[in-house]
Protein backbone atom coordinates (compact mmCIF):
# COMPACT_ATOMS: atom_id res chain seq x y z
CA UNK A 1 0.00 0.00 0.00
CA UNK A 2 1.26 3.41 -0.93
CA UNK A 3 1.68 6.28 1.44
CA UNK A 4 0.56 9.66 0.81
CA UNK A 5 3.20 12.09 -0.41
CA UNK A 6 3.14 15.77 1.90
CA UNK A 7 4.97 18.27 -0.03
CA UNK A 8 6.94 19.97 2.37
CA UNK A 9 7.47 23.03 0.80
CA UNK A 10 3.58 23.80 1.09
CA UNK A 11 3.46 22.87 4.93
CA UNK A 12 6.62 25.32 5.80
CA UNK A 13 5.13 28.59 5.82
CA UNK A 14 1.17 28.02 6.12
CA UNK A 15 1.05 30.94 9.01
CA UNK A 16 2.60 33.57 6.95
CA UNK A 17 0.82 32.54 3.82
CA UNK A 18 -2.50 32.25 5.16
CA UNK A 19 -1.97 35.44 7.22
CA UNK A 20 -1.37 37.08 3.37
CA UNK A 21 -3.89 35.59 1.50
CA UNK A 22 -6.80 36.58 3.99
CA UNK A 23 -5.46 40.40 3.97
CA UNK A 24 -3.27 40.61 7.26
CA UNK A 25 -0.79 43.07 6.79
CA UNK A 26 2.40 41.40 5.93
CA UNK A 27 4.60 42.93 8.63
CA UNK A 28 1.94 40.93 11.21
CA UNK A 29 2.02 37.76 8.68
CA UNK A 30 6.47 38.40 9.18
CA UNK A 31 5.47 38.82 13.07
CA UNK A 32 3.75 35.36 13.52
CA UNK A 33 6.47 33.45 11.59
CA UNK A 34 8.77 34.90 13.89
CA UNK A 35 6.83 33.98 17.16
CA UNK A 36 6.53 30.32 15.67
CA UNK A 37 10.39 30.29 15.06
CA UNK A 38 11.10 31.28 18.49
CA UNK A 39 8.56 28.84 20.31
CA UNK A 40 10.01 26.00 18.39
CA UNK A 41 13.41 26.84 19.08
CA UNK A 42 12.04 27.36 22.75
CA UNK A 43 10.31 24.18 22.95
CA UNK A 44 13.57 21.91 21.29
CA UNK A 45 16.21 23.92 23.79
CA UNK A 46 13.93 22.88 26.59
CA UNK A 47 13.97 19.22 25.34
CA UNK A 48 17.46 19.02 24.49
CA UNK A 49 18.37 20.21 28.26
CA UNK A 50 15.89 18.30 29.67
CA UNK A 51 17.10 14.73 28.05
CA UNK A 52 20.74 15.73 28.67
CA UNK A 53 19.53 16.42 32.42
CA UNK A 54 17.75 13.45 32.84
CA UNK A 55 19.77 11.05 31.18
CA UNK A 56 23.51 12.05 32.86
CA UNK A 57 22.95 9.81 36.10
CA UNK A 58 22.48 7.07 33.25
CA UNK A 59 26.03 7.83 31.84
CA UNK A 60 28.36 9.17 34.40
CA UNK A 61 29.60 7.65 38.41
CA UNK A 62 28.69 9.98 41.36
CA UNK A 63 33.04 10.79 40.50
CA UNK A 64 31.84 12.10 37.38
CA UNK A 65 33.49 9.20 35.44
CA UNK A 66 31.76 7.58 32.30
CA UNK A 67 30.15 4.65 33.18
CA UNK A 68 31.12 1.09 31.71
CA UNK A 69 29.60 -0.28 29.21
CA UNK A 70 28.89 3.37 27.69
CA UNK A 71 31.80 3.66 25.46
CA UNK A 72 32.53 0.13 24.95
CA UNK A 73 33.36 -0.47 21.14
C-alpha cells in the first residue's frame, strides 16, 4: 500500500501565507512566523536540556566518570 506524499514546501510557511492571503498586513504575517520560530526553538532547547539532564545519572559515576559499558566499542 502506498503512502501519501506531503509536499513539504507547502506545509513550511502556512502561518505567513494564510496570514497574506486573507489580507493581514504582511509585517503581522512576518510577526507570527517569527513567534513560531522562536517557540520551536524554545520548545527543542527545553527538550534538548531536559534529556541531557535526565539522562547524565544514566552515563556518568557519582566521580563524574563515564560509566562502563557506555563507550565500549
Amino acid at each position: 500500500m502506498d503512502r501519501p506524499k506531503i509536499e513539504v514546501r507547502r506545509l513550511r510557511y502556512v502561518a505567513g501565507d494564510t496570514e497574506i492571503l486573507a489580507g493581514a498586513d504582511p509585517l503581522e504575517a512576518v510577526r507570527l512566523q517569527i513567534v513560531v520560530l522562536y517557540m520551536l526553538l524554545g520548545s527543542v532547547s527545553i527538550a534538548a536540556i531536559l534529556v541531557g539532564t535526565l539522562s547524565y545519572r544514566s552515563f556518568f559515576t557519582p566521580r563524574h566518570q563515564i560509566r562502563k559499558g557506555v563507550s565500549d566499542e
